[in-house]
N, C-alpha and C. Protein backbone atom coordinates (compact mmCIF):
# COMPACT_ATOMS: atom_id res chain seq x y z
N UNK A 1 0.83 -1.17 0.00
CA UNK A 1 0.00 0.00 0.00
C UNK A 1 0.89 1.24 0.00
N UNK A 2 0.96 2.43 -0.94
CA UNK A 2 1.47 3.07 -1.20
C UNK A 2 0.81 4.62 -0.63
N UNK A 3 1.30 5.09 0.77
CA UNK A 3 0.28 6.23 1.45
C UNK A 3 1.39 7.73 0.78
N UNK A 4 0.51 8.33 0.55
CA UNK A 4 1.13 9.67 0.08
C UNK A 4 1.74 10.29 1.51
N UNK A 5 3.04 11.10 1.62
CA UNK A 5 3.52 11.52 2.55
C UNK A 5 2.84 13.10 2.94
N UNK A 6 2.95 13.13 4.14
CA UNK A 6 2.35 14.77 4.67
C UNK A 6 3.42 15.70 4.18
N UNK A 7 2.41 16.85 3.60
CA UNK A 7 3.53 17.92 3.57
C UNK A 7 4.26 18.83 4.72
N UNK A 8 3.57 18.46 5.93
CA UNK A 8 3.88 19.45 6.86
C UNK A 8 5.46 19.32 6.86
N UNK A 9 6.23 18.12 7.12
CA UNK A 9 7.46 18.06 7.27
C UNK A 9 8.60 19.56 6.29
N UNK A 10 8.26 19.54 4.83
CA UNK A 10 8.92 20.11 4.31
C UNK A 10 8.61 21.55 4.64
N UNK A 11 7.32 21.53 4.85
CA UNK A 11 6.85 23.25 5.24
C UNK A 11 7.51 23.81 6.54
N UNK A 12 7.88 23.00 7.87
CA UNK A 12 8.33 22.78 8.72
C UNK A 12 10.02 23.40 8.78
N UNK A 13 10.30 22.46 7.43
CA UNK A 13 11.80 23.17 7.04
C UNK A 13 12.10 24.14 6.32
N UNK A 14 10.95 24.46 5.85
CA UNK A 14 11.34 25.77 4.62
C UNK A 14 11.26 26.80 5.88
N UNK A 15 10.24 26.94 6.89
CA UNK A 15 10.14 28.27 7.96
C UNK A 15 11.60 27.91 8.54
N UNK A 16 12.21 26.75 9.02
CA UNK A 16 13.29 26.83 9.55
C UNK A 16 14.76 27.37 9.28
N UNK A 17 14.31 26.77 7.48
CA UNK A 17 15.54 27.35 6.47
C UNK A 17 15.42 29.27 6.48
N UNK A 18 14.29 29.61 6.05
CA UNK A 18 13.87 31.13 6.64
C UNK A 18 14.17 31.71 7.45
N UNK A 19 13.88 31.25 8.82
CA UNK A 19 14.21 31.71 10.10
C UNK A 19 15.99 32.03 10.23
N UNK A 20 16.79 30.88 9.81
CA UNK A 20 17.71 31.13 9.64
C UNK A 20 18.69 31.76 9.41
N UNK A 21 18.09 31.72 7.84
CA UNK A 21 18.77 32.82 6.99
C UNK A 21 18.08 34.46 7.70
N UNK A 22 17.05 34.47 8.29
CA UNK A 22 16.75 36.01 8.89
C UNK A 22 17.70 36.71 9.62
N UNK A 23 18.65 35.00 10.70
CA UNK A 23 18.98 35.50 12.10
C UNK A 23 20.78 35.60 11.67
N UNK A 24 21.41 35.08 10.20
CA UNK A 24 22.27 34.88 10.31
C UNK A 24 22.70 36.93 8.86
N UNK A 25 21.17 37.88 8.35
CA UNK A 25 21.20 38.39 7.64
C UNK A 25 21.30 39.40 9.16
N UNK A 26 20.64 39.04 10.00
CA UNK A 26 20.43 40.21 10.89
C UNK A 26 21.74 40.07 11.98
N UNK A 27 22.33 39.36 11.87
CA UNK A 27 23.98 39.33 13.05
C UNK A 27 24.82 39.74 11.72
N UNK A 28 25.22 40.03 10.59
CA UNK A 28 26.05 40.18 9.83
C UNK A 28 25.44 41.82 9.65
N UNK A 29 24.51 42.05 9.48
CA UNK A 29 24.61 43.77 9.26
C UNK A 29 24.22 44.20 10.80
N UNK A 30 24.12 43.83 12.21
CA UNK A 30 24.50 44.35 12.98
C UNK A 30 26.26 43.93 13.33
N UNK A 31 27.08 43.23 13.16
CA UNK A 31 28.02 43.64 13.28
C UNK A 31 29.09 44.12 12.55
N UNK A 32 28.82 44.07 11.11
CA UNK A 32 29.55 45.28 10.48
C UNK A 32 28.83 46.46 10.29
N UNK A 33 29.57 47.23 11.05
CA UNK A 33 29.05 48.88 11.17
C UNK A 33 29.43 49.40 9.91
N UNK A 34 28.75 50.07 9.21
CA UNK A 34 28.69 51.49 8.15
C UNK A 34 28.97 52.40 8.27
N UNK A 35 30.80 52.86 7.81
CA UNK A 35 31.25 53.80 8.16
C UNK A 35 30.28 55.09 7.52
N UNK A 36 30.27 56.05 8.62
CA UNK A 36 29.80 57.02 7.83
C UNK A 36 30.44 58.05 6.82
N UNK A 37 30.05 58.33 6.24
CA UNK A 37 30.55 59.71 5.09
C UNK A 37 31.41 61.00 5.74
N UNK A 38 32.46 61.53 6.15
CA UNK A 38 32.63 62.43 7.34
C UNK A 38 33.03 63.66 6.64
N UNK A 39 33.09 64.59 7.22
CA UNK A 39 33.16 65.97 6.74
C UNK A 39 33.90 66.30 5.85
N UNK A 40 35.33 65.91 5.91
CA UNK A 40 36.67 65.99 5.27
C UNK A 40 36.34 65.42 3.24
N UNK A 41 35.65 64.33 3.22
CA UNK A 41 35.23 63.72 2.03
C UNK A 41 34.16 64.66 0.97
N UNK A 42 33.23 64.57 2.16
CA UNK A 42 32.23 65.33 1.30
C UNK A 42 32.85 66.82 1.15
N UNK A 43 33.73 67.38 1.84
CA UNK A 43 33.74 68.57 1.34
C UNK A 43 34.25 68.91 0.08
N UNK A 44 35.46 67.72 -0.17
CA UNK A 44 36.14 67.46 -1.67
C UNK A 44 35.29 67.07 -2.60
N UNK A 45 33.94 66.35 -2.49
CA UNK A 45 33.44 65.97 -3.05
C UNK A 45 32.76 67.28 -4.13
N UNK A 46 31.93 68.12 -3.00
CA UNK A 46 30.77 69.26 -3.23
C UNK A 46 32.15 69.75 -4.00
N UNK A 47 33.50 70.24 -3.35
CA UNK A 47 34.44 70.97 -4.48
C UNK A 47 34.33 70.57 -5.66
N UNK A 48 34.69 69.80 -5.82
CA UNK A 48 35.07 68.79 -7.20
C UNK A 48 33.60 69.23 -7.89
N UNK A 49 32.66 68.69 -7.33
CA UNK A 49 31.26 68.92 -8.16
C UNK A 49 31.09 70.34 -8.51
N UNK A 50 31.23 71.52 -7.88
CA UNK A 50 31.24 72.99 -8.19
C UNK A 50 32.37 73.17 -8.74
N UNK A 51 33.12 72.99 -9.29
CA UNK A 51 34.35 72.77 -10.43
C UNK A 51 34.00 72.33 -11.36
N UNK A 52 33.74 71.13 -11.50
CA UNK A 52 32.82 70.15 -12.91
C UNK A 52 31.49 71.40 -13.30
N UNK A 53 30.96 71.75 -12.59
CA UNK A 53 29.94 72.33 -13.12
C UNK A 53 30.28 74.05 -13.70
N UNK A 54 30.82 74.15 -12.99
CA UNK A 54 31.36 75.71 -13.28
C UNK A 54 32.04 75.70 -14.85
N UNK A 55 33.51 74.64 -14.79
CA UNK A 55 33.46 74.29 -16.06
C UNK A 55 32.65 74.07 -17.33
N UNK A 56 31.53 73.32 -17.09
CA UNK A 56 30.18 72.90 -17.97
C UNK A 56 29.44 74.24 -18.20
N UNK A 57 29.89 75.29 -17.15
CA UNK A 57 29.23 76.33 -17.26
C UNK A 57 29.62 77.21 -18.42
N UNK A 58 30.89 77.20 -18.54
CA UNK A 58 31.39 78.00 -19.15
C UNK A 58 31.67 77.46 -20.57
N UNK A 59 31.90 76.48 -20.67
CA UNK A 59 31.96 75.52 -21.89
C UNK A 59 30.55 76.02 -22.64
N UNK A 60 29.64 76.12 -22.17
CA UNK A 60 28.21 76.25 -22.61
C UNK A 60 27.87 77.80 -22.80
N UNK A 61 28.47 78.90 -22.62
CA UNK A 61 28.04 79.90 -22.68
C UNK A 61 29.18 80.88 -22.79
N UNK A 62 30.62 79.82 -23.54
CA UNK A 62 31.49 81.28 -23.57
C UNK A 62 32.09 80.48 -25.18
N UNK A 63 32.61 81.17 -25.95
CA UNK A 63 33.27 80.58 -27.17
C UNK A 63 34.59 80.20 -26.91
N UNK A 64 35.41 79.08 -27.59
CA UNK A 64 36.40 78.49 -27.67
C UNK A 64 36.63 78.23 -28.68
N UNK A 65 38.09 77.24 -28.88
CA UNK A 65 38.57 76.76 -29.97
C UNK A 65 38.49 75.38 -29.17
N UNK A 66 38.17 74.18 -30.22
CA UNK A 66 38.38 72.85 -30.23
C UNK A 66 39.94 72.34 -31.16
N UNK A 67 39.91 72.90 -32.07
CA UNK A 67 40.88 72.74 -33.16
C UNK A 67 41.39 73.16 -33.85
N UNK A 68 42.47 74.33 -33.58
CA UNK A 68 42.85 75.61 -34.01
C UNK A 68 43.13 75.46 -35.64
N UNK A 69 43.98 74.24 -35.81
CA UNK A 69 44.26 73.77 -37.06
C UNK A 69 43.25 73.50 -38.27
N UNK A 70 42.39 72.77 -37.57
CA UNK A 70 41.37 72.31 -38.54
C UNK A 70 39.67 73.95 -38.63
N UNK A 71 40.11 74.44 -37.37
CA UNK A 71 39.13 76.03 -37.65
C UNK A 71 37.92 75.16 -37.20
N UNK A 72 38.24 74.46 -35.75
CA UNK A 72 36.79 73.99 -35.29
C UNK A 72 36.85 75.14 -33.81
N UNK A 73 35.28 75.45 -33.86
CA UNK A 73 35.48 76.47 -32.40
C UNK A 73 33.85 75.68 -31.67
N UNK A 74 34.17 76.01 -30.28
CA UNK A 74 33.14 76.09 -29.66
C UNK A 74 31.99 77.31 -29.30
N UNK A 75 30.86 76.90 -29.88
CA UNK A 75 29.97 78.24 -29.61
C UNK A 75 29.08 78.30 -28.74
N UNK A 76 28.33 79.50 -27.96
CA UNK A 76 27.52 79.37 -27.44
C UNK A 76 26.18 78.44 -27.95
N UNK A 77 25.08 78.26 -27.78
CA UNK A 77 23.95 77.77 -28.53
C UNK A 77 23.33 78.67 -28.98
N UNK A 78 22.70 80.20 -28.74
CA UNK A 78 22.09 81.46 -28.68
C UNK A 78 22.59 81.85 -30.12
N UNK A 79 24.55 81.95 -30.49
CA UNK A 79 24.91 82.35 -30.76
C UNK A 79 25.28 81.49 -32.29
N UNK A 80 25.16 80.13 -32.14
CA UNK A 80 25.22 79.45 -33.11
C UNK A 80 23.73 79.03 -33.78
N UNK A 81 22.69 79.54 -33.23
CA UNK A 81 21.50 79.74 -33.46
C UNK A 81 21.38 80.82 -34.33
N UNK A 82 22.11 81.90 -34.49
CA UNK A 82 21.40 83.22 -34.89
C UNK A 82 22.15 82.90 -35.95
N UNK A 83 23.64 82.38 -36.09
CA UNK A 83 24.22 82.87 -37.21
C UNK A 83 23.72 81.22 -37.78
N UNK A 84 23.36 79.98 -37.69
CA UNK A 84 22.58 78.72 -38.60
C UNK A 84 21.32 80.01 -39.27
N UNK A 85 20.18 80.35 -38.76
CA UNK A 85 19.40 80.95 -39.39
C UNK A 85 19.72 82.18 -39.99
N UNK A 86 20.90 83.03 -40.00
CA UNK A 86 21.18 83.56 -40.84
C UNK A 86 22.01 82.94 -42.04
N UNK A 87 22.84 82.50 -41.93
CA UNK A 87 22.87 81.02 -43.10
C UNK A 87 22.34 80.32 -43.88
N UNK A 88 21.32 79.97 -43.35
CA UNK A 88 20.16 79.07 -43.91
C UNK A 88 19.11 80.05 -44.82
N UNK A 89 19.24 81.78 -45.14
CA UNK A 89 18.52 82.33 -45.53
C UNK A 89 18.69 81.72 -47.25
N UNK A 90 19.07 81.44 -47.47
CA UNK A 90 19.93 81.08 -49.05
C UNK A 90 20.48 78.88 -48.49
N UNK A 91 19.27 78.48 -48.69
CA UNK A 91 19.94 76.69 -48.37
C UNK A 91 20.64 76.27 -49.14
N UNK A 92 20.85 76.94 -50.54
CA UNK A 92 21.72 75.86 -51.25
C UNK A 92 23.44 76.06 -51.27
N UNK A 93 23.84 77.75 -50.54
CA UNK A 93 24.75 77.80 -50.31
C UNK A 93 25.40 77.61 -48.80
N UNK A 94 24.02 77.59 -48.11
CA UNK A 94 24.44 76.91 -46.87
C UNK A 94 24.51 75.68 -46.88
N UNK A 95 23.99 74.52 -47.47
CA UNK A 95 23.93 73.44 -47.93
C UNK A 95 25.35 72.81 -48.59
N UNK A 96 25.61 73.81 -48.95
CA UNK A 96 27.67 73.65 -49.77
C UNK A 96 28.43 73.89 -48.56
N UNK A 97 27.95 74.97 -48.13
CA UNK A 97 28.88 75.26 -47.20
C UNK A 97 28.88 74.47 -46.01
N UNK A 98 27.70 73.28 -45.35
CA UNK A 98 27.94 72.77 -44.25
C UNK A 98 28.67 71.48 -44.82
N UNK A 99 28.63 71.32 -46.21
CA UNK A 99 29.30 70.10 -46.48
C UNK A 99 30.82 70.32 -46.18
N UNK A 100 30.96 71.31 -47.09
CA UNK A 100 32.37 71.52 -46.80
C UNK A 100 32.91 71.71 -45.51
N UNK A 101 32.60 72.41 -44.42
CA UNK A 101 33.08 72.46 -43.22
C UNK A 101 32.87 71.15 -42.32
N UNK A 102 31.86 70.43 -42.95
CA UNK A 102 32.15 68.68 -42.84
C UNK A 102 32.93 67.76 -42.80
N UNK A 103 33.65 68.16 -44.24
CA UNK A 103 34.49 67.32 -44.73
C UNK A 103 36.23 67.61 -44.32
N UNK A 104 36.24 69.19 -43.62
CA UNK A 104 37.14 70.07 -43.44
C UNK A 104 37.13 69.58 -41.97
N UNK A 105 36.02 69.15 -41.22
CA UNK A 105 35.91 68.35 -39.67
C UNK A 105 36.53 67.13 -40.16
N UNK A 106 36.19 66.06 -40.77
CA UNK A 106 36.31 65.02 -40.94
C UNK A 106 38.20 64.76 -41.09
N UNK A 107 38.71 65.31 -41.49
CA UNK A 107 40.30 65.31 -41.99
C UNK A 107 40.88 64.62 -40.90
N UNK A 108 41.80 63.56 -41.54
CA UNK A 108 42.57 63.44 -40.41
C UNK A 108 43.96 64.17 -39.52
N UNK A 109 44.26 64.16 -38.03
CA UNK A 109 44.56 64.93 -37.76
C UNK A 109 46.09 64.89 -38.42
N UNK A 110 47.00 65.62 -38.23
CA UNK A 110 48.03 66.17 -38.79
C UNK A 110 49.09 64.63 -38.02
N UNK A 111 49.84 64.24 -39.09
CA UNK A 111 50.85 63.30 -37.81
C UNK A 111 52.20 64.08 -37.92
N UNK A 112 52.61 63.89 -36.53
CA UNK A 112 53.92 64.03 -36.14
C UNK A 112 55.09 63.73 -36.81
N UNK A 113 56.00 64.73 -37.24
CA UNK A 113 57.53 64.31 -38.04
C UNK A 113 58.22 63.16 -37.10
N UNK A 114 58.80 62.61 -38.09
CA UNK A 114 59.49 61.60 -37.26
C UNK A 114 60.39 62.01 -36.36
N UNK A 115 60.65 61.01 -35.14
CA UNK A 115 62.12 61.25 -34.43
C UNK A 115 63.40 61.17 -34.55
N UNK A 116 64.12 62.02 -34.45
CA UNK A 116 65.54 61.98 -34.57
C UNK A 116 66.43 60.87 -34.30
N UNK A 117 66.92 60.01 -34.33
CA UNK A 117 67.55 58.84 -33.66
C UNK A 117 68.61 59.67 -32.89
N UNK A 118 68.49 59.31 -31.84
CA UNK A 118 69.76 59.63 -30.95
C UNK A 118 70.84 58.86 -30.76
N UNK A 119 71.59 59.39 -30.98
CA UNK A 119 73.36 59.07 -31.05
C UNK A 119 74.23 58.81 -30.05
């Protein structure tokens, strides 16, 4: 005679396996403590971040050069706005002309003369 077994046994062990793992999750994060963050860190931190941004600031709202050689500059957006739609009044010569300053981006950069062998 073949009697089907009770499930209580395994249910029995799964709360035990549970319980377990609760008491062995809760003694491992009470005894390693979490250092805290302390004054000295974060203050380099907030620096560093008001640096990065100040930079981003200025990158974004002052003109530069990217590539003196190749005549790539950085522009404001305001400012590269006014002069695209003044450009664009006539598309087919702005249309030449963004190709070309395309293809004048695209170049590869200049390589280095060789080295001298030293003696």
């Amino acid at each position: 005679m073949n009697r089907a077994r009770a499930p209580w046994p395994a249910g029995v062990a799964f709360l035990l396996a549970c319980g377990l793992f609760v008491v062995l999750a809760a003694g491992v994060k009470w005894s390693e403590p979490v250092p805290a963050v302390d004054a000295g860190r974060a203050a380099v931190r907030s620096k560093a971040l008001a640096e990065l941004r100040a930079t981003e600031t200025r990158a974004l709202q002052q003109a530069g050069w990217i590539d003196r050689n190749r005549g790539l500059v950085r522009l404001p957006i305001n400012v590269a706005v006014h002069i695209t739609e003044r450009e664009w009044q006539n598309p087919a010569a702005a249309r030449s002309q963004l190709i070309a300053r395309a293809e004048q981006a695209a170049l590869p950069a200049p390589t280095a003369p060789p080295a001298k062998a030293l003696k």
